[in-house]
N, C-alpha and C. Protein backbone atom coordinates (compact mmCIF):
# COMPACT_ATOMS: atom_id res chain seq x y z
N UNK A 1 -1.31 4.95 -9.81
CA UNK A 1 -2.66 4.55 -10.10
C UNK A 1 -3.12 5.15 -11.43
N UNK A 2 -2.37 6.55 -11.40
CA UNK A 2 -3.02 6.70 -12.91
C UNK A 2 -2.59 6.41 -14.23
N UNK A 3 -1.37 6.00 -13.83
CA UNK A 3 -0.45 5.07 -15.06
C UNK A 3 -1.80 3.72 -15.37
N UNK A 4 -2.06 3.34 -14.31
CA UNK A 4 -2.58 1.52 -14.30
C UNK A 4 -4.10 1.65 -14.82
N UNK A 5 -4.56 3.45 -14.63
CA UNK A 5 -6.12 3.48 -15.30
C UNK A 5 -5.82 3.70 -16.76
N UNK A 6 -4.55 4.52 -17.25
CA UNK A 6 -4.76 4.77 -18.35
C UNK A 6 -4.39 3.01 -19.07
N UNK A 7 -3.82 2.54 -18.67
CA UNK A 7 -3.44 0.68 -19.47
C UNK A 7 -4.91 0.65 -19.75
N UNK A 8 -5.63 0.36 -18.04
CA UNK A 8 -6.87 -0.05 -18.55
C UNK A 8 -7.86 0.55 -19.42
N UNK A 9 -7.61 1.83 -19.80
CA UNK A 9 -8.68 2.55 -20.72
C UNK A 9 -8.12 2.25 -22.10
N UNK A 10 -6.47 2.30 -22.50
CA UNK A 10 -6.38 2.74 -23.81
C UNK A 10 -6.23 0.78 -24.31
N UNK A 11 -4.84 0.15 -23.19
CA UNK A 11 -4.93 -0.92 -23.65
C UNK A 11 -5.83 -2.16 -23.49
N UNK A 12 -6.42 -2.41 -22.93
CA UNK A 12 -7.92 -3.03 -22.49
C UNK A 12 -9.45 -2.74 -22.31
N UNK A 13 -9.89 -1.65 -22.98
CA UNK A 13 -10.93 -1.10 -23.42
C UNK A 13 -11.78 -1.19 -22.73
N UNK A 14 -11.51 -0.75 -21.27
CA UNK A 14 -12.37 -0.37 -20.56
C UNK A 14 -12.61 1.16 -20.42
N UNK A 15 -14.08 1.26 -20.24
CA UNK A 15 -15.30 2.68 -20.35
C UNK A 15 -14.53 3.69 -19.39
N UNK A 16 -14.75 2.88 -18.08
CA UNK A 16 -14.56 3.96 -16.85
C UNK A 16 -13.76 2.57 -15.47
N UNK A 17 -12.62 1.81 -15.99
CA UNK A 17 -12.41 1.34 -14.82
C UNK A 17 -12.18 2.24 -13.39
N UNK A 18 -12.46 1.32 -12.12
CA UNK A 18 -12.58 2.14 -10.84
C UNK A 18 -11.51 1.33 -9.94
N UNK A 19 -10.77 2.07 -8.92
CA UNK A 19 -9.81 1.74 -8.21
C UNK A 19 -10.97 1.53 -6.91
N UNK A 20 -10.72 0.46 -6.33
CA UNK A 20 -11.28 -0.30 -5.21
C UNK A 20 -10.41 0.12 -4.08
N UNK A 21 -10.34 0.87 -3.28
CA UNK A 21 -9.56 1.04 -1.75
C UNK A 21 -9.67 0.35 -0.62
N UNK A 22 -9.33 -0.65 -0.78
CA UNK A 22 -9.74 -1.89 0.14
C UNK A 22 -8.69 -1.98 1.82
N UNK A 23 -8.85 -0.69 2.24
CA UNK A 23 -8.01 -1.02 3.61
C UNK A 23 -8.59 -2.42 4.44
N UNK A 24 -7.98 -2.50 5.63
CA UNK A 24 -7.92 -4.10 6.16
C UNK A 24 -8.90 -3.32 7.65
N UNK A 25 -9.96 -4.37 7.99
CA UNK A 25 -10.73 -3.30 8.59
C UNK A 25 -10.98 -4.16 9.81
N UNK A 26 -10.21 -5.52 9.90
CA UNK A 26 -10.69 -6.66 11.14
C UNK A 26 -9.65 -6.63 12.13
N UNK A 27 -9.52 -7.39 12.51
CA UNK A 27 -8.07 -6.85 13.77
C UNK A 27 -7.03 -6.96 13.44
N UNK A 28 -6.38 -6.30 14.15
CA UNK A 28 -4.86 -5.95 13.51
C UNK A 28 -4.27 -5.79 14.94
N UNK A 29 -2.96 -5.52 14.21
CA UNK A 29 -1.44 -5.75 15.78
C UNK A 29 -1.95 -4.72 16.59
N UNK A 30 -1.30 -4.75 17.70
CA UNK A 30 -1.26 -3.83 18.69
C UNK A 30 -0.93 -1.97 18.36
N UNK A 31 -0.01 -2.66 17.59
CA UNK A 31 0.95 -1.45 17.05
C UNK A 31 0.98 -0.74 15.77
N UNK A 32 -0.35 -1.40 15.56
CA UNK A 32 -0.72 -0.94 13.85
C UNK A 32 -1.47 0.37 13.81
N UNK A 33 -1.81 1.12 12.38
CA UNK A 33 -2.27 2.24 12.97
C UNK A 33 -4.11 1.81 12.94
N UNK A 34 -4.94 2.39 14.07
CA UNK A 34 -6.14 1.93 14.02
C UNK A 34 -7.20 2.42 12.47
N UNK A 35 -7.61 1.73 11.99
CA UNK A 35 -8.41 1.64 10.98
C UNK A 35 -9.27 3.67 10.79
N UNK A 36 -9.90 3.91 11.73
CA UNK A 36 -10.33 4.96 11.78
C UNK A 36 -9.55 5.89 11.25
N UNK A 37 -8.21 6.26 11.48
CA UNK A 37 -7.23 6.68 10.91
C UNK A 37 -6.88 6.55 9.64
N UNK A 38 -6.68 5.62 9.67
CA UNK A 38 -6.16 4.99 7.50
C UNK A 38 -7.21 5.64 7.40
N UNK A 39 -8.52 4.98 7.36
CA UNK A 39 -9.42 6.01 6.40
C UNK A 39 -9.48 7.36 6.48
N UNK A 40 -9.09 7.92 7.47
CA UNK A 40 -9.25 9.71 7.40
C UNK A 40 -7.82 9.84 6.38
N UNK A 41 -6.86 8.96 6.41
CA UNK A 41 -5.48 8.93 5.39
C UNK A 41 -5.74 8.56 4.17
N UNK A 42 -6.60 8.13 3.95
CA UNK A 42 -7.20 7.65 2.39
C UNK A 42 -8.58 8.87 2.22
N UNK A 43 -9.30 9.49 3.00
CA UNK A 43 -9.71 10.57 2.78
C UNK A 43 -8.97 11.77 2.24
N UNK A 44 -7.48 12.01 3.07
CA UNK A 44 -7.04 12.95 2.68
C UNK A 44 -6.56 13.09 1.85
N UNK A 45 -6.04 11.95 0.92
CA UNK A 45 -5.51 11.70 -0.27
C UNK A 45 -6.55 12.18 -1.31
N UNK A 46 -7.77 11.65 -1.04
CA UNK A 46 -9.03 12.27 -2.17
C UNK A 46 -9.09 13.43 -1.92
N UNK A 47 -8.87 14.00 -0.99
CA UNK A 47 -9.55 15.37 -1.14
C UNK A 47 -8.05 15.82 -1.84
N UNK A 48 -6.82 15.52 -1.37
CA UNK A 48 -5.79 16.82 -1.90
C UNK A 48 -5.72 15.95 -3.45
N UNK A 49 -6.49 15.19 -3.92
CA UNK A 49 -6.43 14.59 -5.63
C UNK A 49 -5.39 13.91 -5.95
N UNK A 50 -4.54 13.26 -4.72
CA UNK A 50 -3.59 11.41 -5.18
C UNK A 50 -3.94 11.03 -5.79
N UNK A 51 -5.90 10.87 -5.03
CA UNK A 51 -6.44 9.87 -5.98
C UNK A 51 -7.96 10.43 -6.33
N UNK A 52 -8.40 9.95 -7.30
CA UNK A 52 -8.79 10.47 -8.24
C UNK A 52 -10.60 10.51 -7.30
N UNK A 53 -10.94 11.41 -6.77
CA UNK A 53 -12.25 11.07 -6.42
C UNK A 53 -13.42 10.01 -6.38
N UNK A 54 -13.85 10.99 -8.16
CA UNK A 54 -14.82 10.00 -9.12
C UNK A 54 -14.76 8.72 -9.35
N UNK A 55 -13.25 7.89 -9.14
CA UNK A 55 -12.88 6.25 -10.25
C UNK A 55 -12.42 6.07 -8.87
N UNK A 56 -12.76 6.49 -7.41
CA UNK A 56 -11.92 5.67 -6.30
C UNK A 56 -13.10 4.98 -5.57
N UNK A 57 -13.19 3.84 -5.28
CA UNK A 57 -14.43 4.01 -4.11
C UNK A 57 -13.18 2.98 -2.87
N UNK A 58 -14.02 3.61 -1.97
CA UNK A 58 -13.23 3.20 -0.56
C UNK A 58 -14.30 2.63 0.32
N UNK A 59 -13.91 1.31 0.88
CA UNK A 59 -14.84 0.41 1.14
C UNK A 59 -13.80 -0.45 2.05
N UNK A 60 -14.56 -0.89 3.27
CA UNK A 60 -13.31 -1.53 4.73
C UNK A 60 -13.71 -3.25 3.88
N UNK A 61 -12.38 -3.56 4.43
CA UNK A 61 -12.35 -5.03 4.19
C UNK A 61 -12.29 -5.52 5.47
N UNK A 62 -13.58 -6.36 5.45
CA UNK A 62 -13.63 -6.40 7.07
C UNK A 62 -12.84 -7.78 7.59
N UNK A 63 -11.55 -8.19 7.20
CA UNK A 63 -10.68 -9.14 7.47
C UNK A 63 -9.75 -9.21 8.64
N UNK A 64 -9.05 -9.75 9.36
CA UNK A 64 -8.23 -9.48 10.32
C UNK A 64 -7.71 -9.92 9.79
N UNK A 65 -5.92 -9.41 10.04
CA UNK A 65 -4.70 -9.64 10.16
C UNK A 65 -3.78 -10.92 10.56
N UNK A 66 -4.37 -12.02 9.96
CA UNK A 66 -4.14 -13.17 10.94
C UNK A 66 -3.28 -14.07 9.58
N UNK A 67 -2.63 -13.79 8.68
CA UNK A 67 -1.99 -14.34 7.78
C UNK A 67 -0.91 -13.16 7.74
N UNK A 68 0.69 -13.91 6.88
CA UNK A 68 1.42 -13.74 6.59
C UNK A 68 1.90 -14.27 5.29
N UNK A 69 2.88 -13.87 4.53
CA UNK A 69 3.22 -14.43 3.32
C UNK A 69 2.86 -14.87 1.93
N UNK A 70 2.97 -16.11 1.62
CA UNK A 70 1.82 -16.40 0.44
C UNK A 70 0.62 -16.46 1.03
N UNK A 71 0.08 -17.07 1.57
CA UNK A 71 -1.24 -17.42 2.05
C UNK A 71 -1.83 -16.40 2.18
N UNK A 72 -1.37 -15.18 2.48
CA UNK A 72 -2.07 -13.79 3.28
C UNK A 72 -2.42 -13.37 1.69
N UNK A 73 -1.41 -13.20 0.86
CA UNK A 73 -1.60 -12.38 -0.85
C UNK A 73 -2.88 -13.31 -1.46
N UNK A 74 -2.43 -14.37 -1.59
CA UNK A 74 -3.55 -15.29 -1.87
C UNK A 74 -4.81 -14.88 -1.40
N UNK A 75 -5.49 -14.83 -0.16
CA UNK A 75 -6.25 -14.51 0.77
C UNK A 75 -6.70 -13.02 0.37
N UNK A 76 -6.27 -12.48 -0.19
CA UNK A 76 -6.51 -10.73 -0.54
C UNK A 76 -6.88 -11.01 -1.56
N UNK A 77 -6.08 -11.38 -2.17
CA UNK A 77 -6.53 -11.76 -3.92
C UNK A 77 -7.96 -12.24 -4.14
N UNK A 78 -8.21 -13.52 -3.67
CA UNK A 78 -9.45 -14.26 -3.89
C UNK A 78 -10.83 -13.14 -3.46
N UNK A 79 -10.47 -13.01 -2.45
CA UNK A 79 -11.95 -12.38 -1.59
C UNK A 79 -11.84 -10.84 -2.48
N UNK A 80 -10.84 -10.36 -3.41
CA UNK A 80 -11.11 -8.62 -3.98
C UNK A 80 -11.48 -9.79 -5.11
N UNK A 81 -11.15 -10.85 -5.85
CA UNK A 81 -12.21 -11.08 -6.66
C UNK A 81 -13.25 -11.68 -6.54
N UNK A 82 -13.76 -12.35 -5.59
CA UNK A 82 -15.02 -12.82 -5.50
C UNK A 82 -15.87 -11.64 -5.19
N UNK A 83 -15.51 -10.25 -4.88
CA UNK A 83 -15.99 -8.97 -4.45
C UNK A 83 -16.17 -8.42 -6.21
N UNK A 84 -15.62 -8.67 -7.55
CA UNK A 84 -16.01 -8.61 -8.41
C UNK A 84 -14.87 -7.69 -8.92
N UNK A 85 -13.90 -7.78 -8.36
CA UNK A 85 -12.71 -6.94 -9.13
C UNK A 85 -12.23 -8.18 -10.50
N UNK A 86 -11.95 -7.35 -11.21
CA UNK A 86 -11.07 -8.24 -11.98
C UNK A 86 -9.46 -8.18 -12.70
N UNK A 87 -8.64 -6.80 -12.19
CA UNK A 87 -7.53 -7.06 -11.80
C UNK A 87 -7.00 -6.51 -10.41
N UNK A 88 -5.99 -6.79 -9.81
CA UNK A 88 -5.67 -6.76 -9.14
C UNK A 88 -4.25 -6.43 -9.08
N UNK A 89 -3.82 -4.96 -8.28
CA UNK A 89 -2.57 -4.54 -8.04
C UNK A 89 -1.62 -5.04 -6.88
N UNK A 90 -0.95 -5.53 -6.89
CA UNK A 90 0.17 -6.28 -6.10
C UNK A 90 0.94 -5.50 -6.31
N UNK A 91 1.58 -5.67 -4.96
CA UNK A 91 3.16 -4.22 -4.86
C UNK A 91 4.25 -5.31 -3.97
N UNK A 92 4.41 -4.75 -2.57
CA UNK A 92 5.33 -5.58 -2.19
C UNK A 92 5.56 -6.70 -1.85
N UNK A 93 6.53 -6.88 -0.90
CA UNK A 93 6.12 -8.56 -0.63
C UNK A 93 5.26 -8.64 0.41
N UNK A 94 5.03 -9.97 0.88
CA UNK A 94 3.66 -10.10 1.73
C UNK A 94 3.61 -9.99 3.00
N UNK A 95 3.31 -8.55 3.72
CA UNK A 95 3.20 -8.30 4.65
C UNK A 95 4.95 -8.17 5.59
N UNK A 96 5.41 -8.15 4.82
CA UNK A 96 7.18 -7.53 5.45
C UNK A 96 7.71 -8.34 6.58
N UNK A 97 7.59 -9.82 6.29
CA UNK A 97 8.05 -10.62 7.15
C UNK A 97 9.71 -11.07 7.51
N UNK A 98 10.21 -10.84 8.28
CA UNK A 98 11.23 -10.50 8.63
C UNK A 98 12.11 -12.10 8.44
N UNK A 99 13.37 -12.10 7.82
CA UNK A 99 13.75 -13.45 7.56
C UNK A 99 14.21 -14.01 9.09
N UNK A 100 13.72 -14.92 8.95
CA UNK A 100 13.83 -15.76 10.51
C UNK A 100 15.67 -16.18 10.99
N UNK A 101 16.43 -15.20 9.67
CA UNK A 101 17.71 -15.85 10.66
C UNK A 101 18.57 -14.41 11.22
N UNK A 102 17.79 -13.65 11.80
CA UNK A 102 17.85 -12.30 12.19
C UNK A 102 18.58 -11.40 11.31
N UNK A 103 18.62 -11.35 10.32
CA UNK A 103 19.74 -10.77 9.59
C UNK A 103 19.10 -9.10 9.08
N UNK A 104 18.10 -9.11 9.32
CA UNK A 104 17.30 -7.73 9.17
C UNK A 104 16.70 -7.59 7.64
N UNK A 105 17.09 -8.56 6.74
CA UNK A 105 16.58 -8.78 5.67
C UNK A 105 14.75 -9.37 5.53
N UNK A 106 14.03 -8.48 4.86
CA UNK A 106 13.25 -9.40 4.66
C UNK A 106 12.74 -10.61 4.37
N UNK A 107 12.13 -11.60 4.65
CA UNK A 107 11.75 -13.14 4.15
C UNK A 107 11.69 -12.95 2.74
N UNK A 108 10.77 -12.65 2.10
CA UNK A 108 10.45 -12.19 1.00
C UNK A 108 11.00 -11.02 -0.08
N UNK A 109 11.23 -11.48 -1.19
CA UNK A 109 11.17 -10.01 -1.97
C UNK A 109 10.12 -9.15 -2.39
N UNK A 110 10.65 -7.87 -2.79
CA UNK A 110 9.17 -6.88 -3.43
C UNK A 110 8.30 -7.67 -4.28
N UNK A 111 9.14 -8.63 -5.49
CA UNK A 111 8.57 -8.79 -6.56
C UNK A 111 7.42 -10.39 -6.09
N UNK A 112 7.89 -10.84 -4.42
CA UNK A 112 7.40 -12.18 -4.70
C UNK A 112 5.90 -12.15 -4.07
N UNK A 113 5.01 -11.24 -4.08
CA UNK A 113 3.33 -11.44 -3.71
C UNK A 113 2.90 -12.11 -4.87
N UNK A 114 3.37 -11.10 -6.58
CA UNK A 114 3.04 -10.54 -7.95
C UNK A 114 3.54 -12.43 -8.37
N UNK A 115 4.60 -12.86 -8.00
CA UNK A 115 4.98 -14.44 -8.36
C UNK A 115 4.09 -15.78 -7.70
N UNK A 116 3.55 -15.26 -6.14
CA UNK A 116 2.69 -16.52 -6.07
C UNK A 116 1.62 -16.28 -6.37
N UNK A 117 0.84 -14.99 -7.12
CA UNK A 117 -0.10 -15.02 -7.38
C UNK A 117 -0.48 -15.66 -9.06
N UNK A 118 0.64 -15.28 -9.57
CA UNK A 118 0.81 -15.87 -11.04
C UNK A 118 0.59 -17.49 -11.34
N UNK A 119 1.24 -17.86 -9.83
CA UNK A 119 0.83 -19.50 -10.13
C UNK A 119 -0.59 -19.98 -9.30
N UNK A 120 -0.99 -19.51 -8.73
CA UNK A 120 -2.06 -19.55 -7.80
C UNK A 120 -2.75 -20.18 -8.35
N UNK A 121 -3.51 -21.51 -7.65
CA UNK A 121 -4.90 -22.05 -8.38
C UNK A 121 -5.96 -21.26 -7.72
N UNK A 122 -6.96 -20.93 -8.86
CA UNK A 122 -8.21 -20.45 -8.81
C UNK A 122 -8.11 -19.06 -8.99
N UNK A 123 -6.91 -18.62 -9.33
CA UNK A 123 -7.11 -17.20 -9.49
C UNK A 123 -7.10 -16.70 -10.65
N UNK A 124 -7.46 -17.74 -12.03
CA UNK A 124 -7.43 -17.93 -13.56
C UNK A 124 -8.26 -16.18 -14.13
N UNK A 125 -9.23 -16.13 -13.21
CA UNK A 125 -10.08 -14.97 -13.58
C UNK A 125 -9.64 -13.33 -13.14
N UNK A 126 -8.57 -13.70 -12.71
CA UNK A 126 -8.04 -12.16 -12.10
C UNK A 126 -7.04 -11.77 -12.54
N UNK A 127 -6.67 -10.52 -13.06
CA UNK A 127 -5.12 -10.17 -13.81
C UNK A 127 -4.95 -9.64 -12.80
N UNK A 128 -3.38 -10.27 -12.90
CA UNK A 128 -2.73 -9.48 -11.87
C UNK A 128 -1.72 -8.52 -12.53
N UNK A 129 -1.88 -7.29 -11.84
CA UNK A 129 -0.85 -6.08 -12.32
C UNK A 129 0.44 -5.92 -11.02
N UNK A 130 1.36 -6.37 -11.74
CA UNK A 130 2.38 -6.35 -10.69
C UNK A 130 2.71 -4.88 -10.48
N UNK A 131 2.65 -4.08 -9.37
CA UNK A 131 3.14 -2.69 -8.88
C UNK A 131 4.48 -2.24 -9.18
N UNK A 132 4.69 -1.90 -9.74
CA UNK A 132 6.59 -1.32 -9.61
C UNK A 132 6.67 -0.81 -8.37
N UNK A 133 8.11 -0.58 -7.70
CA UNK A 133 9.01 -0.73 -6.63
C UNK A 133 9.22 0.96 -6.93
N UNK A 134 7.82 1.23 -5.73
CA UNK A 134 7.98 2.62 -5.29
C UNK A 134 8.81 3.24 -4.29
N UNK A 135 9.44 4.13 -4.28
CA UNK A 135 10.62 4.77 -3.31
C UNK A 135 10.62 6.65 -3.47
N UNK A 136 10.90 6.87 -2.47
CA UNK A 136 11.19 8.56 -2.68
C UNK A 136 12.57 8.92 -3.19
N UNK A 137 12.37 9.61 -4.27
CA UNK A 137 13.09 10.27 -5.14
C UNK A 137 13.91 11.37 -5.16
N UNK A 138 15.00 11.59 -4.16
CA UNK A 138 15.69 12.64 -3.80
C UNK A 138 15.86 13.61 -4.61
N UNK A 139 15.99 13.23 -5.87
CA UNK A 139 16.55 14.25 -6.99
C UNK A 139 15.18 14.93 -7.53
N UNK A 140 13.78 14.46 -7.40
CA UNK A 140 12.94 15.50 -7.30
C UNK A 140 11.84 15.58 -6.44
N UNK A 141 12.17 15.22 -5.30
CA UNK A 141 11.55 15.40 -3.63
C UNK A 141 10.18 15.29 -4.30
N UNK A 142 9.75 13.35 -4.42
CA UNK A 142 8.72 12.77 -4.16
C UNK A 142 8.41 11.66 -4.73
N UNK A 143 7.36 10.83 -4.20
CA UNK A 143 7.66 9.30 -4.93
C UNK A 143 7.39 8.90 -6.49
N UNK A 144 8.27 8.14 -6.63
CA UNK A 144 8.57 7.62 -8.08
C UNK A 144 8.73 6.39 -8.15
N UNK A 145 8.48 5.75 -9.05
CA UNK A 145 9.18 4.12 -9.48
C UNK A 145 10.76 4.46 -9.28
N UNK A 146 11.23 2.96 -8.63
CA UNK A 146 12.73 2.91 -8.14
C UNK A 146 13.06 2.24 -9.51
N UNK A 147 14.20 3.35 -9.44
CA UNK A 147 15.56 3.37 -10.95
C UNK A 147 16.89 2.68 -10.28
N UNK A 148 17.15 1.23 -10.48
CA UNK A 148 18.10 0.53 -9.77
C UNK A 148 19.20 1.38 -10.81
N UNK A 149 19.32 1.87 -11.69
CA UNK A 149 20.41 2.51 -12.69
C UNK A 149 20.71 3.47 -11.30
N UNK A 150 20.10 4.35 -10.88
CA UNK A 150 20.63 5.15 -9.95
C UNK A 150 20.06 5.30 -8.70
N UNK A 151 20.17 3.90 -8.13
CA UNK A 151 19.62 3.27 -6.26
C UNK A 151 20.10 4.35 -5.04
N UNK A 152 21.23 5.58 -5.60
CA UNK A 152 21.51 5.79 -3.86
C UNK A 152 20.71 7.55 -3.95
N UNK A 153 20.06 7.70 -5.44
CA UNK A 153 18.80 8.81 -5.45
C UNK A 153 17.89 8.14 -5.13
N UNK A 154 17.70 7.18 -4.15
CA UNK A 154 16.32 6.76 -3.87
C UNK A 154 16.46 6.45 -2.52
N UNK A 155 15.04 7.24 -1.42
CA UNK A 155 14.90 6.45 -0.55
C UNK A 155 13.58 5.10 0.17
N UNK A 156 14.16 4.24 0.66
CA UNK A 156 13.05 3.35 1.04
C UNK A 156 12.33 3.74 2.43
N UNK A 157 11.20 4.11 2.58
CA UNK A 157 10.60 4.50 3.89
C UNK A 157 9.10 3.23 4.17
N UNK A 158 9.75 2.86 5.08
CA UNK A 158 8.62 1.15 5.34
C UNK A 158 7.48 2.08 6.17
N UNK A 159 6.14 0.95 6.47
CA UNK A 159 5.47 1.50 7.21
C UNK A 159 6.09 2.04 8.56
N UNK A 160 6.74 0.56 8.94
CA UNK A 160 7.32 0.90 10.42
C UNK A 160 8.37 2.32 10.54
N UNK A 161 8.90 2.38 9.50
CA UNK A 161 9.73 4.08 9.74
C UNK A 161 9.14 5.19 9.47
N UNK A 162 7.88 5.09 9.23
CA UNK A 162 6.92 6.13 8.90
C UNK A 162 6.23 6.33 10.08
N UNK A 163 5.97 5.29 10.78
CA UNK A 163 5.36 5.34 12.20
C UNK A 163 5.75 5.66 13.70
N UNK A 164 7.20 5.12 12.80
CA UNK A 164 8.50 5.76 14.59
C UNK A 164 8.27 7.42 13.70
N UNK A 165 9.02 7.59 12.06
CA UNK A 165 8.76 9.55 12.34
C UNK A 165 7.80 10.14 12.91
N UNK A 166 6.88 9.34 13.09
CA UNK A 166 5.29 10.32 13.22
C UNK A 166 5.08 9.74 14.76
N UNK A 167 5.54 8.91 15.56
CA UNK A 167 5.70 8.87 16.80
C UNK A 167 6.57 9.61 17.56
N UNK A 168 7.73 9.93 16.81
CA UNK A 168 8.90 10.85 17.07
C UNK A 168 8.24 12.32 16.96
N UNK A 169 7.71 13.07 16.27
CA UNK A 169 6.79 13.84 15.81
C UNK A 169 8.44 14.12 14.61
N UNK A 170 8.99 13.91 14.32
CA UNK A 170 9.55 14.02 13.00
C UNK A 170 8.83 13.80 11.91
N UNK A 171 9.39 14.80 11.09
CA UNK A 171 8.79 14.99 9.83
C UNK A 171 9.48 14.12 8.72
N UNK A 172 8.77 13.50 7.85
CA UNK A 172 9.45 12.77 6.37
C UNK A 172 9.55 14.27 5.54
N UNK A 173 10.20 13.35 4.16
CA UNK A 173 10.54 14.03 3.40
C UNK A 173 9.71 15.14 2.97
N UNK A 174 10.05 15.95 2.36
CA UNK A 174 8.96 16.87 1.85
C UNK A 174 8.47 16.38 0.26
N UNK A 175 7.18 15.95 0.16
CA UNK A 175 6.68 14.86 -1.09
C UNK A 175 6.38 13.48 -0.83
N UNK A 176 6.57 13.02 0.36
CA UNK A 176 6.94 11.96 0.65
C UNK A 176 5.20 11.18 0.84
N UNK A 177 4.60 11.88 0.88
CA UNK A 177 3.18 11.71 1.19
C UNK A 177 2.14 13.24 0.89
N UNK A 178 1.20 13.13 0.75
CA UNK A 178 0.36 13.66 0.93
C UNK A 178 0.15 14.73 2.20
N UNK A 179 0.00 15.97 2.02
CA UNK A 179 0.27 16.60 3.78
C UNK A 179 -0.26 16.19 4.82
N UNK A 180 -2.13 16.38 4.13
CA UNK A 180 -3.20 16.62 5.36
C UNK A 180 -3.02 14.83 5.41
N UNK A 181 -3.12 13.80 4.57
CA UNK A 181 -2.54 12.40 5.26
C UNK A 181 -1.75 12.36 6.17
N UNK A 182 -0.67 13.38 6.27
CA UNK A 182 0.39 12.97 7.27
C UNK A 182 -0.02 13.48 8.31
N UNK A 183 -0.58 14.79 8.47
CA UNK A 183 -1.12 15.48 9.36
C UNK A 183 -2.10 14.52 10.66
N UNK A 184 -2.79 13.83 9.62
CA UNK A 184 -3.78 13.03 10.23
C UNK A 184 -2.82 11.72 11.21
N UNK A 185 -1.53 11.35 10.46
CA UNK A 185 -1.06 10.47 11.22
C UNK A 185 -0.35 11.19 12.78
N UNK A 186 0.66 11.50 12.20
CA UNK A 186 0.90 12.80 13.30
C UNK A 186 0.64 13.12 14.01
N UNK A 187 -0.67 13.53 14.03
CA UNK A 187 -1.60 14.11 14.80
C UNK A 187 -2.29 13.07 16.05
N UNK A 188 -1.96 11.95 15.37
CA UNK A 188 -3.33 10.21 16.13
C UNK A 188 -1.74 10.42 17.08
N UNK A 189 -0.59 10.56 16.56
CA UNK A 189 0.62 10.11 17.32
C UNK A 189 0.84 10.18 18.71
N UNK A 190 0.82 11.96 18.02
CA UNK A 190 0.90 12.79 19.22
C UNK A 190 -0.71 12.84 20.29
N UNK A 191 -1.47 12.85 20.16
CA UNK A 191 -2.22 12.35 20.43
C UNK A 191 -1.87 10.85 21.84
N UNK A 192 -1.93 10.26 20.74
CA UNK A 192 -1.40 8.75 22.29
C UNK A 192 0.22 9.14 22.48
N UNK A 193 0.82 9.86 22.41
CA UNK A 193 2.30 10.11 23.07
C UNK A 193 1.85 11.08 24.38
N UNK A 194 0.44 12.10 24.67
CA UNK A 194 0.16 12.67 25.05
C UNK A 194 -0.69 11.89 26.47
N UNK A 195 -0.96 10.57 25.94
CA UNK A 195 -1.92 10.16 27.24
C UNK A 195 -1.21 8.65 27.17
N UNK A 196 0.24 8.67 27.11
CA UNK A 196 0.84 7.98 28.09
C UNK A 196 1.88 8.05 28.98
């Protein structure tokens, strides 16, 4: 994020652009983590300084979970700009849909949210900043942009394996996150591992 404020300050001459924290705040899976949570996980990130206090504001998107794929990126896109953003960070692919011929591969690639948004009608007014392909960085224990020059110093940790460690009460990497964030997940885990 602070790579993508400084573009916007030095190369696009903006004053004071602000990062929008738009968690998903309408219903969601069974198995997702409950909203109350993310935000105490996006709290803890401000307080230990991920992210930047002052230039963050955090605000629920009160949407449910009821899209997949293009349609779902699309669907994010439009409504953070009709909300008055005017670029927009895209990272992976859309919503980690699993390719339908069981092969454990995703449907989608990282790079393809950042591609249907490029052709998208109506989204003429929104730049899109495609995210680089974040991964944890063995060789200096914590996340970095993934260096395909040297792929087997990198690891990939999805939501879902972040959620069995912290259901497991296993610990991720050390860097791998933010503490008191993890703490907070961890903690919701053990928590419902405790009252079932």
């Amino acid at each position: 994020m602070t790579e993508t404020r400084q573009q916007l300050l030095e190369k696009h001459g903006y004053h004071n652009p602000v990062l929008l924290l738009h968690p998903l705040g309408g219903w969601t899976k069974s198995d997702d983590v409950p909203l109350n949570i993310r935000i105490a996980q996006h709290e803890a990130c401000l307080d230990e300084g991920v992210l930047d206090r002052d230039t963050t504001l955090l605000a629920i998107f009160p949407s449910p979970m009821l899209y997949a794929g293009p349609r779902e990126v699309q669907w994010h896109a439009r409504t953070r700009m009709l909300a008055g953003a005017q670029y927009y960070i895209v990272g992976r692919d859309p919503a980690g849909l699993p390719h339908p011929n069981g092969t454990g591969v995703d449907l989608y690639d990282p790079s393809h949210g950042a591609k249907v948004l490029s052709m998208a009608p109506g989204l003429s007014n929104l730049k899109i900043i495609p995210f680089r392909v974040a991964a944890y960085d063995k060789t200096i224990n914590k996340m970095s942009f993934f260096d395909s020059t040297r792929s087997s110093d990198f690891l990939f940790i999805s939501g879902t394996k972040m959620r069995t460690l912290a259901r497991e009460g296993m610990e991720p990497p050390n860097g791998f996150m933010a503490e008191k964030a993890w703490k907070v997940l961890s903690n919701y885990y053990c928590q419902l591992n405790k009252s079932v």
